[in-house]
Structures are given as C-alpha cells and as structure tokens.
C-alpha atoms as a PDB file:
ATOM      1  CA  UNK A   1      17.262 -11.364   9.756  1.00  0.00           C
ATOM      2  CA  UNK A   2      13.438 -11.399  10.520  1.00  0.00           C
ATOM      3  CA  UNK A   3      10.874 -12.289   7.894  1.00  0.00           C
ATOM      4  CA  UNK A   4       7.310 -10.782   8.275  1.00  0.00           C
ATOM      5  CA  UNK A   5       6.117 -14.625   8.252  1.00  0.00           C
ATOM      6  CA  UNK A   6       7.685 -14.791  11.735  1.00  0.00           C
ATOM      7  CA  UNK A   7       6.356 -11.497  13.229  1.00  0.00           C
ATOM      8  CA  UNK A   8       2.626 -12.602  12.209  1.00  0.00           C
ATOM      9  CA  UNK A   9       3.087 -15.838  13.397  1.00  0.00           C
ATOM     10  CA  UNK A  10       4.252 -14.221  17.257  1.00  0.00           C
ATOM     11  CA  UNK A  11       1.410 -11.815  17.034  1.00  0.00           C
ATOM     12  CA  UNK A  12      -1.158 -14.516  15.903  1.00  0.00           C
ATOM     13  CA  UNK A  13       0.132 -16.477  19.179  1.00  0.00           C
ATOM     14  CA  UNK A  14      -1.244 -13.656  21.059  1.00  0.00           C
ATOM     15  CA  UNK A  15      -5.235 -13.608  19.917  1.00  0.00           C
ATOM     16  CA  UNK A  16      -7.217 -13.192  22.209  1.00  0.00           C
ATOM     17  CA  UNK A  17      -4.594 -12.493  25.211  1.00  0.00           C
ATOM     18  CA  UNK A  18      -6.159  -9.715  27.233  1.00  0.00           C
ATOM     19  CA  UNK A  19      -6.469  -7.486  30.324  1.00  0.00           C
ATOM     20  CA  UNK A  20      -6.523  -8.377  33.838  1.00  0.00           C
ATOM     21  CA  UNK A  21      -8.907  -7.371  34.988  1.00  0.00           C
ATOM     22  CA  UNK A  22     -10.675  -6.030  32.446  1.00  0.00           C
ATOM     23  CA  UNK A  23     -10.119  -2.061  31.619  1.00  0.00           C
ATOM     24  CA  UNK A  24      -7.109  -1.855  33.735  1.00  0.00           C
ATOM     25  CA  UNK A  25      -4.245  -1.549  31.322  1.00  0.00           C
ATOM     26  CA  UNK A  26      -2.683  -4.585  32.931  1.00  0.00           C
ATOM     27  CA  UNK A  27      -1.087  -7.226  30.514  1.00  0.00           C
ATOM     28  CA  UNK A  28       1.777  -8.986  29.844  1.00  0.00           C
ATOM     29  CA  UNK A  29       3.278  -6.578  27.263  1.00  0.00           C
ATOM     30  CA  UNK A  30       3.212  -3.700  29.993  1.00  0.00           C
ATOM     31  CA  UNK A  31       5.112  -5.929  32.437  1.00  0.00           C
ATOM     32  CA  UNK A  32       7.853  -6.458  29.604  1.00  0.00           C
ATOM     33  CA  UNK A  33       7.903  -2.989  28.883  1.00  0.00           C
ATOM     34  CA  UNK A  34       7.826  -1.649  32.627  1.00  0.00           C
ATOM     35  CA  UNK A  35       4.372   0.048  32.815  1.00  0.00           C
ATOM     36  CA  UNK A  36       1.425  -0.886  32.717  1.00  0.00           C
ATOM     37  CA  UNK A  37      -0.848   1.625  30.662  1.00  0.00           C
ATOM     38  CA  UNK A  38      -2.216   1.982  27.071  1.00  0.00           C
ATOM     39  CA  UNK A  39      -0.532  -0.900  25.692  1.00  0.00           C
ATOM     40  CA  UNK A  40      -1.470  -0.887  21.551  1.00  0.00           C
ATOM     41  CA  UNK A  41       2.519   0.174  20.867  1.00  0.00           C
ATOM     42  CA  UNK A  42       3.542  -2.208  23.859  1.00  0.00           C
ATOM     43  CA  UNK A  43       1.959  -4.803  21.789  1.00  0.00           C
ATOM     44  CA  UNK A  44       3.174  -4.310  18.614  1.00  0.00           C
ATOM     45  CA  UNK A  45       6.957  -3.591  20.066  1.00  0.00           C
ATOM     46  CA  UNK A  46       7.060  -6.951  21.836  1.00  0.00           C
ATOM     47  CA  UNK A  47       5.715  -8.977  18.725  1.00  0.00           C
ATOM     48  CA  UNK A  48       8.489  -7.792  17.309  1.00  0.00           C
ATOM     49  CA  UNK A  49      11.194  -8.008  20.274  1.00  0.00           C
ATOM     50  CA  UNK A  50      10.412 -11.839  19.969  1.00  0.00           C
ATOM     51  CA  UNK A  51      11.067 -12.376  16.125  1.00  0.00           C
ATOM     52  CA  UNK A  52      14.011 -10.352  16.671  1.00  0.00           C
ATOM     53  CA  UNK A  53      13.343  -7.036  15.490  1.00  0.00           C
ATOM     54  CA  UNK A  54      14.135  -3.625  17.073  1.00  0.00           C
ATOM     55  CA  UNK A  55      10.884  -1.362  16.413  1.00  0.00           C
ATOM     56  CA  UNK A  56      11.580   2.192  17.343  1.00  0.00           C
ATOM     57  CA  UNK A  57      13.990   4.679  19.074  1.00  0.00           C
ATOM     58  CA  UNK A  58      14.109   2.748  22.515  1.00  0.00           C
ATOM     59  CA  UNK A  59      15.602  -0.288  23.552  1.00  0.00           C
ATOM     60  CA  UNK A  60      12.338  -2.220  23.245  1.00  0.00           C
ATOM     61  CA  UNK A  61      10.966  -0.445  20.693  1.00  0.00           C
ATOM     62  CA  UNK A  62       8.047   2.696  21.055  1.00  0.00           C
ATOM     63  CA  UNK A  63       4.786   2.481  23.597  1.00  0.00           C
ATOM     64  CA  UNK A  64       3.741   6.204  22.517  1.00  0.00           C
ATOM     65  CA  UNK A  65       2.435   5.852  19.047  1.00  0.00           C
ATOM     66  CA  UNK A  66       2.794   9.375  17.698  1.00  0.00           C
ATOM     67  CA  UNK A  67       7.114   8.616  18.506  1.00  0.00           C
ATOM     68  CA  UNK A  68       6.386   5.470  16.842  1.00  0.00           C
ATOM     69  CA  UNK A  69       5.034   6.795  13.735  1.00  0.00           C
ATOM     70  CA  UNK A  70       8.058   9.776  13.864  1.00  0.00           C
ATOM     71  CA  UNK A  71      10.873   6.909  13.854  1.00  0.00           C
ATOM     72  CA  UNK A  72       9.457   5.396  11.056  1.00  0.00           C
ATOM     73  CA  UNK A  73       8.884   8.962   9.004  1.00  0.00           C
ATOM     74  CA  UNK A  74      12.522  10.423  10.024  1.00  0.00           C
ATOM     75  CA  UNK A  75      14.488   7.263   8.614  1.00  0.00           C
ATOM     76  CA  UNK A  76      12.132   7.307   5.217  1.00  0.00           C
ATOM     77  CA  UNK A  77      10.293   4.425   5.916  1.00  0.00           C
ATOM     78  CA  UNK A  78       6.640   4.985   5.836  1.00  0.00           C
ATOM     79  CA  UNK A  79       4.135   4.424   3.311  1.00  0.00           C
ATOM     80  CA  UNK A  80       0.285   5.221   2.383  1.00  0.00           C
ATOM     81  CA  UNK A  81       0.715   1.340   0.892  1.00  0.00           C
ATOM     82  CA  UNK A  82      -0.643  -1.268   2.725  1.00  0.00           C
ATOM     83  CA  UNK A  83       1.737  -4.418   2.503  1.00  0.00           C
ATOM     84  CA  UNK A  84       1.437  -8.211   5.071  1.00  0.00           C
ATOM     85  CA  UNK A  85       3.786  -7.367   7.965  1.00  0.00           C
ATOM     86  CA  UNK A  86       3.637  -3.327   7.804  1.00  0.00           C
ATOM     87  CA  UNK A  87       3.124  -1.243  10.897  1.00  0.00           C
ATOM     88  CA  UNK A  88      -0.572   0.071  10.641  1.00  0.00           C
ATOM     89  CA  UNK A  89      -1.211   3.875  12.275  1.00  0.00           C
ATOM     90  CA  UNK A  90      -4.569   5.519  13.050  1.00  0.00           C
ATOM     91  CA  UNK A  91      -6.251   8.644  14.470  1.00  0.00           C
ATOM     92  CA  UNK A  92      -9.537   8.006  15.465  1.00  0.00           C
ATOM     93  CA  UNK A  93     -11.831  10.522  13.552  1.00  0.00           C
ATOM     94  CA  UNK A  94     -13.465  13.511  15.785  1.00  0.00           C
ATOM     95  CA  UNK A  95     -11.128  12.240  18.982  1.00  0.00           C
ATOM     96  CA  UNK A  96      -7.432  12.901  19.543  1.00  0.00           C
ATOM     97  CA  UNK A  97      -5.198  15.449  17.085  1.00  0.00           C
ATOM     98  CA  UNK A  98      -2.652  13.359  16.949  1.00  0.00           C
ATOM     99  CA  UNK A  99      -1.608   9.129  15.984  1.00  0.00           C
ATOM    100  CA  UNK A 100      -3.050   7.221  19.065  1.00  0.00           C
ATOM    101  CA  UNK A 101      -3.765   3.868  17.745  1.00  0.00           C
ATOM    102  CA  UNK A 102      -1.215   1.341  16.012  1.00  0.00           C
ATOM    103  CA  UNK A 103      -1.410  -2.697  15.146  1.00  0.00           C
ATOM    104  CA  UNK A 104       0.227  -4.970  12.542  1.00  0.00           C
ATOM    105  CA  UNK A 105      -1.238  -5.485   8.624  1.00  0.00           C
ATOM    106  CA  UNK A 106      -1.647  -9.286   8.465  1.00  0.00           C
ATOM    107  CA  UNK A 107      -2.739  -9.022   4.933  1.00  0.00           C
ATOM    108  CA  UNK A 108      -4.614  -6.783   2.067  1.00  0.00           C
ATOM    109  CA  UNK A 109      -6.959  -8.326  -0.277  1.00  0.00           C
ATOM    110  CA  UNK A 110      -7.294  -8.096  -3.987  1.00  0.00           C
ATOM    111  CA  UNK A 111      -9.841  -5.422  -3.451  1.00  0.00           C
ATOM    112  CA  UNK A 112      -8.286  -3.117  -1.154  1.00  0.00           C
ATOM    113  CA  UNK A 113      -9.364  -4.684   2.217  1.00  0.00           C
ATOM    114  CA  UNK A 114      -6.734  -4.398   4.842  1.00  0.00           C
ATOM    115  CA  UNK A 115      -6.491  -7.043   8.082  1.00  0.00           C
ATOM    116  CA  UNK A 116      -5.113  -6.529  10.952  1.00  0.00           C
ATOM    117  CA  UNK A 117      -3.998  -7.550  14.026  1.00  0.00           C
ATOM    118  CA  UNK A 118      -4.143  -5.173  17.118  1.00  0.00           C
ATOM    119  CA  UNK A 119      -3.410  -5.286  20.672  1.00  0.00           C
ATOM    120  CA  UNK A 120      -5.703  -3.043  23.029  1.00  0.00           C
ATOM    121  CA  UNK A 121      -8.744  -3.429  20.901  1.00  0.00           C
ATOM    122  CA  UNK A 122     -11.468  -3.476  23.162  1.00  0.00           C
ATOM    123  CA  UNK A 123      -8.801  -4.337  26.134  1.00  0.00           C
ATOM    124  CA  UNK A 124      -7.766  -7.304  24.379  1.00  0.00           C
ATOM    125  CA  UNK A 125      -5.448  -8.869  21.427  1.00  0.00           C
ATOM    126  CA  UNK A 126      -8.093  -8.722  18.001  1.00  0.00           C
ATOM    127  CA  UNK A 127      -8.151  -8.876  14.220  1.00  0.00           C
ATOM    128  CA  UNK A 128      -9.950  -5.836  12.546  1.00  0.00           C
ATOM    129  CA  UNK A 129     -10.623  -5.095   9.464  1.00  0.00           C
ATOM    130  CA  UNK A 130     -10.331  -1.623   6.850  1.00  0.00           C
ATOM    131  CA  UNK A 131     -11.107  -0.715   3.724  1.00  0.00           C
ATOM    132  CA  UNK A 132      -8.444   0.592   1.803  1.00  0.00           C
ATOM    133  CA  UNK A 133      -8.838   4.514   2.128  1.00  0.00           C
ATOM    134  CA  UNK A 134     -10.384   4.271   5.911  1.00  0.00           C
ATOM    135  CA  UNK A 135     -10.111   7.812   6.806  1.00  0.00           C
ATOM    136  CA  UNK A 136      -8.515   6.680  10.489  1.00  0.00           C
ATOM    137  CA  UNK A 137      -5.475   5.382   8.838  1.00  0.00           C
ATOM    138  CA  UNK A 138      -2.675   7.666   9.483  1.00  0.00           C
ATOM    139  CA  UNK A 139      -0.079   5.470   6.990  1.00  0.00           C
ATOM    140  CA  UNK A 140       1.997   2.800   7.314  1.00  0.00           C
ATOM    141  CA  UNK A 141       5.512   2.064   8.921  1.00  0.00           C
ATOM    142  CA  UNK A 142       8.000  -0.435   7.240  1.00  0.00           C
ATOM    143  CA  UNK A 143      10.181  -2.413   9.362  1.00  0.00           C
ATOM    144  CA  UNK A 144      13.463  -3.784   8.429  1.00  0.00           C
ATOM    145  CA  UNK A 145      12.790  -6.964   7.141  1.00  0.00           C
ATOM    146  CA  UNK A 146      14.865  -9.391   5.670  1.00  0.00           C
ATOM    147  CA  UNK A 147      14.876  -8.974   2.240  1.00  0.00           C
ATOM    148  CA  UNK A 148      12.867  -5.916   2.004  1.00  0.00           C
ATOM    149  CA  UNK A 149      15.018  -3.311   1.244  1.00  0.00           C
ATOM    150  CA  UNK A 150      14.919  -3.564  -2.783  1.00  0.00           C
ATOM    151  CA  UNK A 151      11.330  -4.030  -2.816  1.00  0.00           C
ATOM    152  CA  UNK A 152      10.512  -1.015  -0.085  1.00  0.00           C
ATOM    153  CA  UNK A 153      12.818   1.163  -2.651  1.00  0.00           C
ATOM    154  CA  UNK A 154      10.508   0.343  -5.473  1.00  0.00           C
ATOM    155  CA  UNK A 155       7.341   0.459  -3.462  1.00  0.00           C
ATOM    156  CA  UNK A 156       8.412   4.397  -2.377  1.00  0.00           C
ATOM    157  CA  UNK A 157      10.118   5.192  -5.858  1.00  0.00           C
ATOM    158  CA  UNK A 158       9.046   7.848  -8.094  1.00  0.00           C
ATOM    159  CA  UNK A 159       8.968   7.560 -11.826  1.00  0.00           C
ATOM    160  CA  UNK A 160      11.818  10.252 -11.809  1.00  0.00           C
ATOM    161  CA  UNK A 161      13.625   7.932  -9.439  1.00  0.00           C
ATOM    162  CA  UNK A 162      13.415   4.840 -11.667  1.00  0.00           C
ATOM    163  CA  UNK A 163      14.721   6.584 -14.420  1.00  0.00           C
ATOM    164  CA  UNK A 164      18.236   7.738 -12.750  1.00  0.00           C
ATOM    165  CA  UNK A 165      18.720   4.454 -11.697  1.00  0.00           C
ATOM    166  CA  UNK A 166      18.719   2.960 -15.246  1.00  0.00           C
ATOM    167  CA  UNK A 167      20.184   5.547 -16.935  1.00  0.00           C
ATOM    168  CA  UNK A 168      23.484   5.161 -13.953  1.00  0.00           C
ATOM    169  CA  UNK A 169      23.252   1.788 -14.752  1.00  0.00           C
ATOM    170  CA  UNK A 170      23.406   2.220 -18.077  1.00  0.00           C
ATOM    171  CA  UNK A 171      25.944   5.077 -18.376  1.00  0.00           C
ATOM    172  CA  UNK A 172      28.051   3.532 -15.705  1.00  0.00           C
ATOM    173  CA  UNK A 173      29.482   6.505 -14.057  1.00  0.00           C
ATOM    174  CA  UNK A 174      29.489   8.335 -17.775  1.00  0.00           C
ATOM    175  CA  UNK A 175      27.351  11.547 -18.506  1.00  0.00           C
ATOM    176  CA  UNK A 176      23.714  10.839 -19.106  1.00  0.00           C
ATOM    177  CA  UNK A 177      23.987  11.761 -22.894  1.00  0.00           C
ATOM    178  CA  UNK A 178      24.323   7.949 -24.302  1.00  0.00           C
ATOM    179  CA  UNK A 179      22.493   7.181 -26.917  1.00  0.00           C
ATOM    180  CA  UNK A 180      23.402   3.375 -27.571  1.00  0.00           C
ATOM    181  CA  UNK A 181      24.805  -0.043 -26.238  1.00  0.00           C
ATOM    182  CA  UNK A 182      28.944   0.585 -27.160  1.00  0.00           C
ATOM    183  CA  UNK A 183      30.990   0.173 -24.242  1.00  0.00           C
ATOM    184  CA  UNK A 184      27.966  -0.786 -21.957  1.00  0.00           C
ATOM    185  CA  UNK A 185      29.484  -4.144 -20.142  1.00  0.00           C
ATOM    186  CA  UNK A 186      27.709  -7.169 -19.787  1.00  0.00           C
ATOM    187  CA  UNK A 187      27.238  -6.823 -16.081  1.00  0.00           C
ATOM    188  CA  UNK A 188      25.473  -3.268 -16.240  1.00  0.00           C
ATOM    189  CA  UNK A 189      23.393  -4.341 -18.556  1.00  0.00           C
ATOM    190  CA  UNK A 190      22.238  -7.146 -16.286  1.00  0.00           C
ATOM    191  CA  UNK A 191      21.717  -4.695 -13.992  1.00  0.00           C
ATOM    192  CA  UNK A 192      19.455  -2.782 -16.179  1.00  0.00           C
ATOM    193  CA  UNK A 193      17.543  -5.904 -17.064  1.00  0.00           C
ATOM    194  CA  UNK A 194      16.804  -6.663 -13.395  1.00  0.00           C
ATOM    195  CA  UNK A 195      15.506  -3.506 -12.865  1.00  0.00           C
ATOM    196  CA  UNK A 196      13.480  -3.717 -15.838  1.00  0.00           C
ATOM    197  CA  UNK A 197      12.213  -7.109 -14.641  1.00  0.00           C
ATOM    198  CA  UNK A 198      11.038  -5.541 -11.084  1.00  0.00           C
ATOM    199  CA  UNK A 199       9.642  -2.769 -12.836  1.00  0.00           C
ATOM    200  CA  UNK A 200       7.334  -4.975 -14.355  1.00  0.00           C
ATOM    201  CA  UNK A 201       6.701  -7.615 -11.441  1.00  0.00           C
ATOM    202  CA  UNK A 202       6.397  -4.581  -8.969  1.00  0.00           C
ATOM    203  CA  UNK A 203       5.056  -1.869 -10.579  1.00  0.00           C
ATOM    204  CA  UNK A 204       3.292  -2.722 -14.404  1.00  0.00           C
ATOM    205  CA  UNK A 205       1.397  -5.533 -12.763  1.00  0.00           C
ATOM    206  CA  UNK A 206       0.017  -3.387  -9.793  1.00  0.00           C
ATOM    207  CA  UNK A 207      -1.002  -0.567 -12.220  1.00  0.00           C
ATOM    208  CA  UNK A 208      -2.934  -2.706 -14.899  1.00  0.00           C
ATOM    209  CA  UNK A 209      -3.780  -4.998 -12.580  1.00  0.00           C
END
C-alpha cells in the first residue's frame, strides 16, 4: 500500500512545474485528467495516481475541490488535525462560499506551522506556508495510507470512544459490569495494554506536550 513518504516525494518532483503559457490553465495534470482548467485538485489527484493511491469518487480521483472535500467527509475521514501527507482544504476569506483551493501537508512544526505543497499557486507547483488556525483552512482529508488506519482511529477518537474500546477488550464480549482481572485471558489483556500504550504515545504526549 502507499506510504505518505512516497506521495511527498512525487509531489516534491513536481516544484516548480507550471503553466504554459502562463495564466492559461494548461499543464500536464489537465492533460492526464482530460481538461485543461483550474488544476489545484488535478494536481493533488495525480500525485497521488502515481504513488498508487485512488483520491476521490472518480477514476482519477476529484478536480472540483468542494466533491473532493465531500468524499473525504462522507467516508469519516477528515480532520481539523494537521498531519505530513494529509489533504489540505481552503476557502479563501471574503471570495468564494464554498472549498475552492486544496494542496498536500508536507509537514507541521512543533509550533503549529503547517507546510505545504500546492499545485496552481500563482499558476505554478509551490510550497506555502500556515499557521495553525489560518482562518482559510477548511480541514483536512486523510487518505488511505498504509498503516494509517489505527492511528487515524485514535487521531478522530473521543474520550467516550477510548473507553468502550477497553472496557470490550476487557470484558470480552461480557457485560460492562467487571470489576477485576478473573477470567480476563492473556491475549485481551494484551490488547488492553496496547491500547494503553497508544493512548499514551498518541494522545498523553500531544496533550502535555
């Protein structure tokens, strides 16, 4: 399955690719898709086409962005976290009523900062950069990466959440009224450990940290 390490490193490939001519809408990602026109979710679609990657509800992925930013929302896989590899949305402030910009998070610093990379940014392929909060950042779609789908779960998970799990893992199938260890085998309670141990890696370190 795809990593996020091999969708930056197709869309870092593409810096600085651009229109011809300039302000046309004319690029490569357009001829892949079949049209050429505002080409931001063209971009984005194709970086992930070539790690191998399906990105929305057509067969290449999206080119509108508000469709793009539905297929993520109707399968429960959007976010207000920024995370390396996550599908960035925006609304210009004071402009459209609606998503109409999208690009790729290539990281998020310590202090919030979020980088990107974008295609159609000033007609060409460009790294921006956002504070965490930026008021034209719609949320964030999370693709199906290899790997990702216990650490997405925790990422999304309310407290509420966390608690059924362990107490299911605990109980094993049993009412939720235990009250201690008897008759709890070995493997469940490996299972609780683990989640105690992401809990901690995922969650306690982002909180205090």
């Amino acid at each position: 399955m795809t990593t996020v390490k091999e969708v930056l490193d197709v869309a870092r490939q593409e810096l600085g690719e651009a229109e011809h001519p300039p302000g046309s809408n004319h690029t490569e990602y357009g001829t892949w898709w079949g049209a050429q026109d505002v080409w931001c979710g063209m971009f984005v679609s194709w970086c992930f086409d070539k790690a191998g990657l399906l990105l929305g509800p057509h067969p290449k992925g999206f080119s509108y962005t508000p469709e793009g930013a539905a297929w993520f929302q109707n399968r429960d896989k959007w976010t207000k976290t920024p995370k390396p590899g996550y599908v960035v949305f925006f609304n210009w402030p004071g402009r459209h009523d609606r998503i109409e910009h999208v690009g790729i998070v290539e990281s998020v610093e310590p202090d919030g900062m979020i980088h990107t990379i974008e295609g159609n940014s000033s007609d060409a392929v460009r790294r921006r950069s956002y504070p965490r909060g930026d008021s034209s950042i719609v949320g964030y779609g999370i693709p199906d990466y290899a790997g990702a789908e216990v650490s997405d779960w925790f990422e999304r998970a309310t407290p509420t959440d966390l608690e059924t799990t362990v107490r299911r893992a605990l109980n094993e199938g049993t009412a939720y009224g235990q009250r201690n260890w008897a008759g709890t085998s070995k493997a469940c309670l490996a299972t609780a450990q683990g989640i105690v141990n992401t809990l901690n890696q995922q969650v306690l370190a982002r909180l205090v940290g």
